[in-house]
C-alpha atoms as a PDB file:
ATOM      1  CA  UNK A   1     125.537  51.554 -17.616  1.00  0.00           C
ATOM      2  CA  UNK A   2     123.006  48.404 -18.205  1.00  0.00           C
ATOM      3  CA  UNK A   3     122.019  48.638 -14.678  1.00  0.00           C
ATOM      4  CA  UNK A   4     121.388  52.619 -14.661  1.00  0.00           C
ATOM      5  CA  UNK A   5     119.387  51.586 -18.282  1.00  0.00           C
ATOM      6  CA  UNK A   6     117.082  49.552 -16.317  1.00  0.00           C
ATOM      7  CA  UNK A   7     116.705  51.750 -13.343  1.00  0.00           C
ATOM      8  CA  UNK A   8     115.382  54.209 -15.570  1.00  0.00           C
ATOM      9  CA  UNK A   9     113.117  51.979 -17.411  1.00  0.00           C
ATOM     10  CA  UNK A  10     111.673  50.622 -14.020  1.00  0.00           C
ATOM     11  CA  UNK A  11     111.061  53.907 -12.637  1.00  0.00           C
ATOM     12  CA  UNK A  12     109.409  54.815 -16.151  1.00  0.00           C
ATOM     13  CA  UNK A  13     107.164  51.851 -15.511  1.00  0.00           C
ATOM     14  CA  UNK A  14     106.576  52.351 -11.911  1.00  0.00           C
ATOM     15  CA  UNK A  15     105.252  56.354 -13.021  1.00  0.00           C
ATOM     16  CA  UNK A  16     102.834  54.578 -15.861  1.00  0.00           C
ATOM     17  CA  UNK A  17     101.250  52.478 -13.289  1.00  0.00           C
ATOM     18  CA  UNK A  18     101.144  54.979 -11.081  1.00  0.00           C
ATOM     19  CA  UNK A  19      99.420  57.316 -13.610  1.00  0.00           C
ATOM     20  CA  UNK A  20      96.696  54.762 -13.961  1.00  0.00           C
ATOM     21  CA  UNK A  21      96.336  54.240 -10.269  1.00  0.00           C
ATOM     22  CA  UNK A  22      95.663  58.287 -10.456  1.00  0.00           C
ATOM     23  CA  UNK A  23      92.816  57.777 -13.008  1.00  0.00           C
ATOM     24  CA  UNK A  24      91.299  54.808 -11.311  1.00  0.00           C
ATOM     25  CA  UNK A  25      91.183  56.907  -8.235  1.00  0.00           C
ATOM     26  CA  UNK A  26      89.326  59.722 -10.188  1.00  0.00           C
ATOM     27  CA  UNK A  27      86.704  57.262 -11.873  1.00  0.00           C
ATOM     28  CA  UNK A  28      85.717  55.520  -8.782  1.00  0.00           C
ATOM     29  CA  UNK A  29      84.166  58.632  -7.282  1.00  0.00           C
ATOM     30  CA  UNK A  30      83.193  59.820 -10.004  1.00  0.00           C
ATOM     31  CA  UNK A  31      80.983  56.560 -10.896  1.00  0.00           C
ATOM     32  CA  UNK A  32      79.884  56.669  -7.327  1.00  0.00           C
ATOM     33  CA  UNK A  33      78.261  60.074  -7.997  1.00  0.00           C
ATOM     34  CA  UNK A  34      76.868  58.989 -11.066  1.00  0.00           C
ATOM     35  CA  UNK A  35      75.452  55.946  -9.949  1.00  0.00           C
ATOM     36  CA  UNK A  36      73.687  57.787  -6.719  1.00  0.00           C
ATOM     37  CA  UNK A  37      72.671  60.740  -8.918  1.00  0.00           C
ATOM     38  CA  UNK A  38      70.358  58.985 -11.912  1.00  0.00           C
ATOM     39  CA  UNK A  39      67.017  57.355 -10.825  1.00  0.00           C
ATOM     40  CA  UNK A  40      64.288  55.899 -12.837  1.00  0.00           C
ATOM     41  CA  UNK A  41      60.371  56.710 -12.465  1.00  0.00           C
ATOM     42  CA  UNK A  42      57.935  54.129 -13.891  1.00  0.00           C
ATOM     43  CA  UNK A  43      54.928  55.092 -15.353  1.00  0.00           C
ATOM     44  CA  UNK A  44      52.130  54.527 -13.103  1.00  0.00           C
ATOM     45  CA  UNK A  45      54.405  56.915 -10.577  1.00  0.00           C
ATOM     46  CA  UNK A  46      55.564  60.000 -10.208  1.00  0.00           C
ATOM     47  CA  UNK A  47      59.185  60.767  -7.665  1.00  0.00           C
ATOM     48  CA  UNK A  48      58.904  63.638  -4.863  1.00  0.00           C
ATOM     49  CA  UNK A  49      61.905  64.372  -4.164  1.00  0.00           C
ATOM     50  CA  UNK A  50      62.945  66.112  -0.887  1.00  0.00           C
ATOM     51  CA  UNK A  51      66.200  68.426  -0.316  1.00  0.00           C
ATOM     52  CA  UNK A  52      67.684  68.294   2.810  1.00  0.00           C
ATOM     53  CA  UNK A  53      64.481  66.719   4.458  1.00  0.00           C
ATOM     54  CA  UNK A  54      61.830  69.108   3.024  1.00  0.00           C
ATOM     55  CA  UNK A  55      59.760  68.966   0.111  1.00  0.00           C
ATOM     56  CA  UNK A  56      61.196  70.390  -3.468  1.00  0.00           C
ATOM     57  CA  UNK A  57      59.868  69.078  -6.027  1.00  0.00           C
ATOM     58  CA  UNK A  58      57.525  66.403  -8.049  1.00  0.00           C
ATOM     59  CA  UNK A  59      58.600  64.694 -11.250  1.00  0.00           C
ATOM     60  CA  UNK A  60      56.818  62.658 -13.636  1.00  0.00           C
ATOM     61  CA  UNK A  61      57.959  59.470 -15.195  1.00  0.00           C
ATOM     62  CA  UNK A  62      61.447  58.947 -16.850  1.00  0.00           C
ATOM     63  CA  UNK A  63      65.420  58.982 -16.265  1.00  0.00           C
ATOM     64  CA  UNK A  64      65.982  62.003 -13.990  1.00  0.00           C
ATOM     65  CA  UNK A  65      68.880  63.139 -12.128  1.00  0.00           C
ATOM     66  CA  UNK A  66      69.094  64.089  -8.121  1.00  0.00           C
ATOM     67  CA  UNK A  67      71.957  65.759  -6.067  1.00  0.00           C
ATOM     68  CA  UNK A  68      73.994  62.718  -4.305  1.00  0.00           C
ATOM     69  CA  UNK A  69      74.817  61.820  -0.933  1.00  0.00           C
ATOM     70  CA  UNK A  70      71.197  62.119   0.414  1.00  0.00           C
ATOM     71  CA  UNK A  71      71.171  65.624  -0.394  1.00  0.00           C
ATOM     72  CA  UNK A  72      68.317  65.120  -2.234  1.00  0.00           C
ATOM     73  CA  UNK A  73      65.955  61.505  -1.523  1.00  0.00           C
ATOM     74  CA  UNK A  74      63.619  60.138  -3.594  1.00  0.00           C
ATOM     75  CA  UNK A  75      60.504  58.942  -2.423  1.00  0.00           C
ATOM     76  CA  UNK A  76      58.020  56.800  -5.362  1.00  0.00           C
ATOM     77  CA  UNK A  77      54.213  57.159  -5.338  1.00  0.00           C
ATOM     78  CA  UNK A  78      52.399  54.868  -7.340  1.00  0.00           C
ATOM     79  CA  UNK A  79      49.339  57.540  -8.155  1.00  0.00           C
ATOM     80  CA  UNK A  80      48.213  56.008 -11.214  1.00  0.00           C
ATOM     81  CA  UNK A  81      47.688  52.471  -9.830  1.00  0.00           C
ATOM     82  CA  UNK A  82      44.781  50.988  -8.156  1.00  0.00           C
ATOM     83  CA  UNK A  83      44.995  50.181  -4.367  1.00  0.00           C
ATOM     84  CA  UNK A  84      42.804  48.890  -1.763  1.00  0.00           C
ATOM     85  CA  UNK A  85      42.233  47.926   1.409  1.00  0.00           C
ATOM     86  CA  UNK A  86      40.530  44.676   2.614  1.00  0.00           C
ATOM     87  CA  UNK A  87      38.429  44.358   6.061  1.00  0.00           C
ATOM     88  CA  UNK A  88      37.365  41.427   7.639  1.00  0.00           C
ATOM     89  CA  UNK A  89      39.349  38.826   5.084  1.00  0.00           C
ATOM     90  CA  UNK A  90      42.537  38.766   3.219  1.00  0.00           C
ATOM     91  CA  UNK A  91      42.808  37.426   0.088  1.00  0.00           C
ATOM     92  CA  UNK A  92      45.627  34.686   0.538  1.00  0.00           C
ATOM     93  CA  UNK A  93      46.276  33.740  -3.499  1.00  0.00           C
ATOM     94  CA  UNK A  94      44.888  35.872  -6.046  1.00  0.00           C
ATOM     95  CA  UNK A  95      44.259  34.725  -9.335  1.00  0.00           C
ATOM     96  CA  UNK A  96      41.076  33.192 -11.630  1.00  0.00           C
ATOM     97  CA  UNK A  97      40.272  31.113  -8.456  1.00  0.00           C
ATOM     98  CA  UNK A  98      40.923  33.355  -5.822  1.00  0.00           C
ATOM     99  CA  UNK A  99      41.560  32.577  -2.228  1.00  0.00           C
ATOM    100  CA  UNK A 100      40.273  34.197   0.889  1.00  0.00           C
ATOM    101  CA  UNK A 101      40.590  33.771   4.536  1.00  0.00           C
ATOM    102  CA  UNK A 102      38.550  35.456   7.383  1.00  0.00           C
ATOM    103  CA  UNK A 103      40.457  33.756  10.031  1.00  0.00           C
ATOM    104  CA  UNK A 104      41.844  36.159  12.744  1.00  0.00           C
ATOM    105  CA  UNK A 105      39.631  39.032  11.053  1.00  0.00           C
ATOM    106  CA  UNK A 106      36.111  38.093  13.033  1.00  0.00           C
ATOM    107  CA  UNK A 107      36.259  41.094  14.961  1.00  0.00           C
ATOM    108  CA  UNK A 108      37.025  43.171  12.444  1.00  0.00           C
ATOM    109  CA  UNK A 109      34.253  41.886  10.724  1.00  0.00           C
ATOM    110  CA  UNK A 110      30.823  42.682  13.262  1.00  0.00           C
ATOM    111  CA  UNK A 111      29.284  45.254  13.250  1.00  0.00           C
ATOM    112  CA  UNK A 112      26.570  46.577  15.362  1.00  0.00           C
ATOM    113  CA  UNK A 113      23.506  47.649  13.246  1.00  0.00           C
ATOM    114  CA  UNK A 114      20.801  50.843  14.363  1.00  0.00           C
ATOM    115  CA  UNK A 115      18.235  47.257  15.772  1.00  0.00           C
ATOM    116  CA  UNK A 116      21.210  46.644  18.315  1.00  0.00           C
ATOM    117  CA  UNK A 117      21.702  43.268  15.925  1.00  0.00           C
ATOM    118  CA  UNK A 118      25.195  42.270  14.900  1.00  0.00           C
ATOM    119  CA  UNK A 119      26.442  42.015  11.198  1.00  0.00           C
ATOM    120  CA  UNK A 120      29.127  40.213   9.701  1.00  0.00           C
ATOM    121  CA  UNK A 121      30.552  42.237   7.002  1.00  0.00           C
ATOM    122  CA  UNK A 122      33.883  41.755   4.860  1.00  0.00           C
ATOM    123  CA  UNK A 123      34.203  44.472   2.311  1.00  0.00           C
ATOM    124  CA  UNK A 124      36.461  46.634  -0.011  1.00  0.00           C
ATOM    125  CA  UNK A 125      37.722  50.328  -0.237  1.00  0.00           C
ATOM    126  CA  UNK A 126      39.150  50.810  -3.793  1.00  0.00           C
ATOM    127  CA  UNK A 127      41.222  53.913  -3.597  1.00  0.00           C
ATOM    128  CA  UNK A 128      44.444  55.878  -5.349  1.00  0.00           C
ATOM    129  CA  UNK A 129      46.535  58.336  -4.009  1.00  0.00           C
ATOM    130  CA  UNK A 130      45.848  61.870  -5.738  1.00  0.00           C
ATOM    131  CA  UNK A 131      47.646  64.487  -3.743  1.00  0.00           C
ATOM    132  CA  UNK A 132      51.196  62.496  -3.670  1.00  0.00           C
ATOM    133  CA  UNK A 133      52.873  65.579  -1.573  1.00  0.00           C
ATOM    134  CA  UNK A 134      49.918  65.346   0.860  1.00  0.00           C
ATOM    135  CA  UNK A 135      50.092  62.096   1.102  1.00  0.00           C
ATOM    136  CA  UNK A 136      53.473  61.802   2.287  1.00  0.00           C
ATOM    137  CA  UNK A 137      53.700  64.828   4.608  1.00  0.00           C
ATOM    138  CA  UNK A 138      50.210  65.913   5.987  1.00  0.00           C
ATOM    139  CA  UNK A 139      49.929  62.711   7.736  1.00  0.00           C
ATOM    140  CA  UNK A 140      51.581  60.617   9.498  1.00  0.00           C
ATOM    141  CA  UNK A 141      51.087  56.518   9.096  1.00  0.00           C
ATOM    142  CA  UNK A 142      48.929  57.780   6.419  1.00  0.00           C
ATOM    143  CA  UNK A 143      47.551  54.152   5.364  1.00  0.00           C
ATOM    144  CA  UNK A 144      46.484  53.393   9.228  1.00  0.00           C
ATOM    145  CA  UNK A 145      44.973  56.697   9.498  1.00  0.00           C
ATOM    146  CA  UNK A 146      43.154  55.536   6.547  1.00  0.00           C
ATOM    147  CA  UNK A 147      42.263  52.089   7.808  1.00  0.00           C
ATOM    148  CA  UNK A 148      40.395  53.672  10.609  1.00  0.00           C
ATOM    149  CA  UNK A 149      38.752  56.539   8.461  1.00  0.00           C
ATOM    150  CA  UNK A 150      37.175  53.164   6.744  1.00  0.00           C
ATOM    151  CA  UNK A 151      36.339  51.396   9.577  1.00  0.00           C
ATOM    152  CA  UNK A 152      34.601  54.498  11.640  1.00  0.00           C
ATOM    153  CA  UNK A 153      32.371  55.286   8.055  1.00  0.00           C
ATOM    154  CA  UNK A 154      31.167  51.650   7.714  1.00  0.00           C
ATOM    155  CA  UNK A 155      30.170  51.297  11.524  1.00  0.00           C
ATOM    156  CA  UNK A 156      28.171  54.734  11.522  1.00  0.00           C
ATOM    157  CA  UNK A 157      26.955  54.115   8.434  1.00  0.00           C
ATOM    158  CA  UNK A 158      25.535  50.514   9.117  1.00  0.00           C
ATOM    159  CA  UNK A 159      24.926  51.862  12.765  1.00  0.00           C
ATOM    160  CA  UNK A 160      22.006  53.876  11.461  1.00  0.00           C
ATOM    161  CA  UNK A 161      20.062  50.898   9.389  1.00  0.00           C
ATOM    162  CA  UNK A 162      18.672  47.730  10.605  1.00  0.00           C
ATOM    163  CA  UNK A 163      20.262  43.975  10.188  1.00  0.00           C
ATOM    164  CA  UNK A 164      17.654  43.330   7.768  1.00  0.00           C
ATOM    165  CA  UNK A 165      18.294  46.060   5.760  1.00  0.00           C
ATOM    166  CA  UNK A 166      21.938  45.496   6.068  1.00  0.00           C
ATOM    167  CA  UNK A 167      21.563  42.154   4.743  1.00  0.00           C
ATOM    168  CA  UNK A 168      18.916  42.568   2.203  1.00  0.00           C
ATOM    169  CA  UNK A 169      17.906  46.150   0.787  1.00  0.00           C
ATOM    170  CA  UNK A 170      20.072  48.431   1.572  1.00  0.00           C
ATOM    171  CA  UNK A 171      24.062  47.040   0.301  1.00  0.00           C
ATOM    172  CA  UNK A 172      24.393  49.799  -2.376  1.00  0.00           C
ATOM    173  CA  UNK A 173      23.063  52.456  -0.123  1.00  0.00           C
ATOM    174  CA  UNK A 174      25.394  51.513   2.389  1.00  0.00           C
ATOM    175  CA  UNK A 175      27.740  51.426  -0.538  1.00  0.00           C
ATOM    176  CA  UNK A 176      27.712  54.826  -1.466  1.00  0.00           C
ATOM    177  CA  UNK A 177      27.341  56.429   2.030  1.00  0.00           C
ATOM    178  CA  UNK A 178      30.208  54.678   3.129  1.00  0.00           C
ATOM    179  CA  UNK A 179      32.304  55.772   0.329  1.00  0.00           C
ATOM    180  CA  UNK A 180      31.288  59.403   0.912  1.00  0.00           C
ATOM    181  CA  UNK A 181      32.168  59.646   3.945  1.00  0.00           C
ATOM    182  CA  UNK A 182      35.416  58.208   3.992  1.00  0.00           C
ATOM    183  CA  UNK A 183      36.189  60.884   1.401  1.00  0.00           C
ATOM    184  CA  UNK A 184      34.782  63.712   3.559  1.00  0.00           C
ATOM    185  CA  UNK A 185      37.201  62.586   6.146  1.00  0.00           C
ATOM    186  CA  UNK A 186      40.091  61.955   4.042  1.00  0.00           C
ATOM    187  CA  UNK A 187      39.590  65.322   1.947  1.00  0.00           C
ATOM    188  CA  UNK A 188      39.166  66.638   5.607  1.00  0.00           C
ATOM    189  CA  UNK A 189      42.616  65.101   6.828  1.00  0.00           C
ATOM    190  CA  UNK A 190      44.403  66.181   3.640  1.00  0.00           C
ATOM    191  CA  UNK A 191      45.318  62.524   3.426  1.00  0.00           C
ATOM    192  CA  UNK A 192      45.749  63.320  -0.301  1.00  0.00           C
ATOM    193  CA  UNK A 193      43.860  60.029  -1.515  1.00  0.00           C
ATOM    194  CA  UNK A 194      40.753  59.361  -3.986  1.00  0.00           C
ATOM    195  CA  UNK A 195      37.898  56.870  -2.772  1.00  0.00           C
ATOM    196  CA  UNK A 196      36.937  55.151  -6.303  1.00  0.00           C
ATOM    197  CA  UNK A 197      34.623  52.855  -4.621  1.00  0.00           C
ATOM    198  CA  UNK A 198      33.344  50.657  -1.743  1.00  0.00           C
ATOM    199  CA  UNK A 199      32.347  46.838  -2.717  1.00  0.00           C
ATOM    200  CA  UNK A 200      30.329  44.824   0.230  1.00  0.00           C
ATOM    201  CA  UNK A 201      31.681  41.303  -0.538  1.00  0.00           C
ATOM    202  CA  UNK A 202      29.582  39.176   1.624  1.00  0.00           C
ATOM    203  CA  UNK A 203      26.940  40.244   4.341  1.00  0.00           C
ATOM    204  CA  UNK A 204      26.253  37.727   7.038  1.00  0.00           C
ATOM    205  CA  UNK A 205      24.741  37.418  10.449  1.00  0.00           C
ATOM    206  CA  UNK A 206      27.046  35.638  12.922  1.00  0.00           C
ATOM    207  CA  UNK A 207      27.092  31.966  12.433  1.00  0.00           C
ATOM    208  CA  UNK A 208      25.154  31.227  15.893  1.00  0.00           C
ATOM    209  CA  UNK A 209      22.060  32.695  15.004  1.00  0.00           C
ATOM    210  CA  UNK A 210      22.434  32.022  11.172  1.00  0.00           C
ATOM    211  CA  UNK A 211      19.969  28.926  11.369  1.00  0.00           C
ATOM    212  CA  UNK A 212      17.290  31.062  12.728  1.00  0.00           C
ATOM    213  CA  UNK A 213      17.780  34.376  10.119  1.00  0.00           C
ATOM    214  CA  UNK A 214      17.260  31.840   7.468  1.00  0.00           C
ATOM    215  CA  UNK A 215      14.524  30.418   8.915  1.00  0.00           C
ATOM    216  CA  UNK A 216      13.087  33.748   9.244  1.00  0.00           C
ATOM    217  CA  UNK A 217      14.028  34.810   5.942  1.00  0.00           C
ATOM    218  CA  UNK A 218      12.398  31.778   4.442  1.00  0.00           C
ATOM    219  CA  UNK A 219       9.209  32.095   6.371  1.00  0.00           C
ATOM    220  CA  UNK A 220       9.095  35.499   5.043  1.00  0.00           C
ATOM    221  CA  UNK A 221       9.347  34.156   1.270  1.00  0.00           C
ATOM    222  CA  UNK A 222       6.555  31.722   1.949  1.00  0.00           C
ATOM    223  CA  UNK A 223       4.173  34.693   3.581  1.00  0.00           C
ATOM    224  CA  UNK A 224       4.930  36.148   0.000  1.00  0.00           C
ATOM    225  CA  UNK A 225       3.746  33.381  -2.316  1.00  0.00           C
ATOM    226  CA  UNK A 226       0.943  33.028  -0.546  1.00  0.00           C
END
């Protein structure tokens, strides 16, 4: 009789433990769906969010919920932050004393001026993305496309003025025409992105004939005083 007793009682046990197993087995997915379903948006971005591969919706900042198992995908744009691209240096440390380098960027650097002279130029786009849906599907390697929209704008642009006014004169012109143009072309492109501004950071000519510009420039300054 004691051993039947304890039978029972074991099998009792075995069918409590076996009942929790049961809910453990529930929870797991469940937390797994959970966990894949919630995402977070910060506030300088907004989430598109793409079913099955294709575009279905934009949401703004805040806890938001998705279908799982790539169903849906979330892709972040930061719209409301300030980007920008850098040609012909990198900055290597930012900070109060910044760093720069312009090693391995010389080429990107010249540029051939309307006198057939050659500039050294290491300048700024400041941009932000404004269109984030066209920005991620109208085209492709969006950010090298854009690299080269910059690139082609300053070389035409500088291509039509001499060195002298490239060095001197005419920086804010070339400012300004640069910047409209690369937002022709990117409005053009549907690249989806907003040219704030473009910042010339330092104009040279190339260090083997800089003795002689200076030279020229200070003969120049005399003729002037006197």
């Amino acid at each position: 009789m004691n051993q039947q007793v304890i039978d029972i009682s074991e099998l009792k046990d075995m069918g409590r433990k076996f009942r929790r197993l049961l809910n453990l087995l529930w929870i797991i997915p469940v937390l797994i769906v959970a966990l894949d379903s919630w995402y977070t948006v910060d506030q300088d971005e907004v989430a598109v969010i793409k079913r099955f591969g294709k575009y279905s919706r934009t949401v703004d900042p805040g806890l938001h919920l998705k279908l799982p198992f790539r169903i849906e995908t979330v892709d972040k744009v930061p719209i409301r932050r300030q980007l920008k691209q850098e040609f012909g240096f990198r900055t290597v440390k930012p900070g109060v004393k910044t760093t720069y380098s312009t090693r391995g960027f010389e080429l990107e650097a010249k540029t051939l001026t309307g006198d057939l002279s050659i500039g050294e130029i290491m300048w700024i786009v400041q941009y932000k993305i404004k269109d984030p849906v066209q920005y991620l599907f109208r085209v492709r390697n969006v950010e090298d496309t854009f690299r080269n929209i910059c690139e082609a704008a300053m070389r035409e642009v500088v291509g039509d003025r001499s060195i002298n006014e490239v060095l001197t004169t005419g920086r804010e012109e070339i400012s300004i025409a640069t910047k409209d143009m690369i937002q022709e072309m990117c409005t053009q492109y549907e690249t989806g992105l907003d040219v704030n501004r473009v910042v010339l950071q330092d104009v040279n000519p190339p260090d083997p004939v800089q003795p002689s510009f200076n030279e020229v420039n200070q003969a120049i300054q005399e003729k002037k005083i006197w």
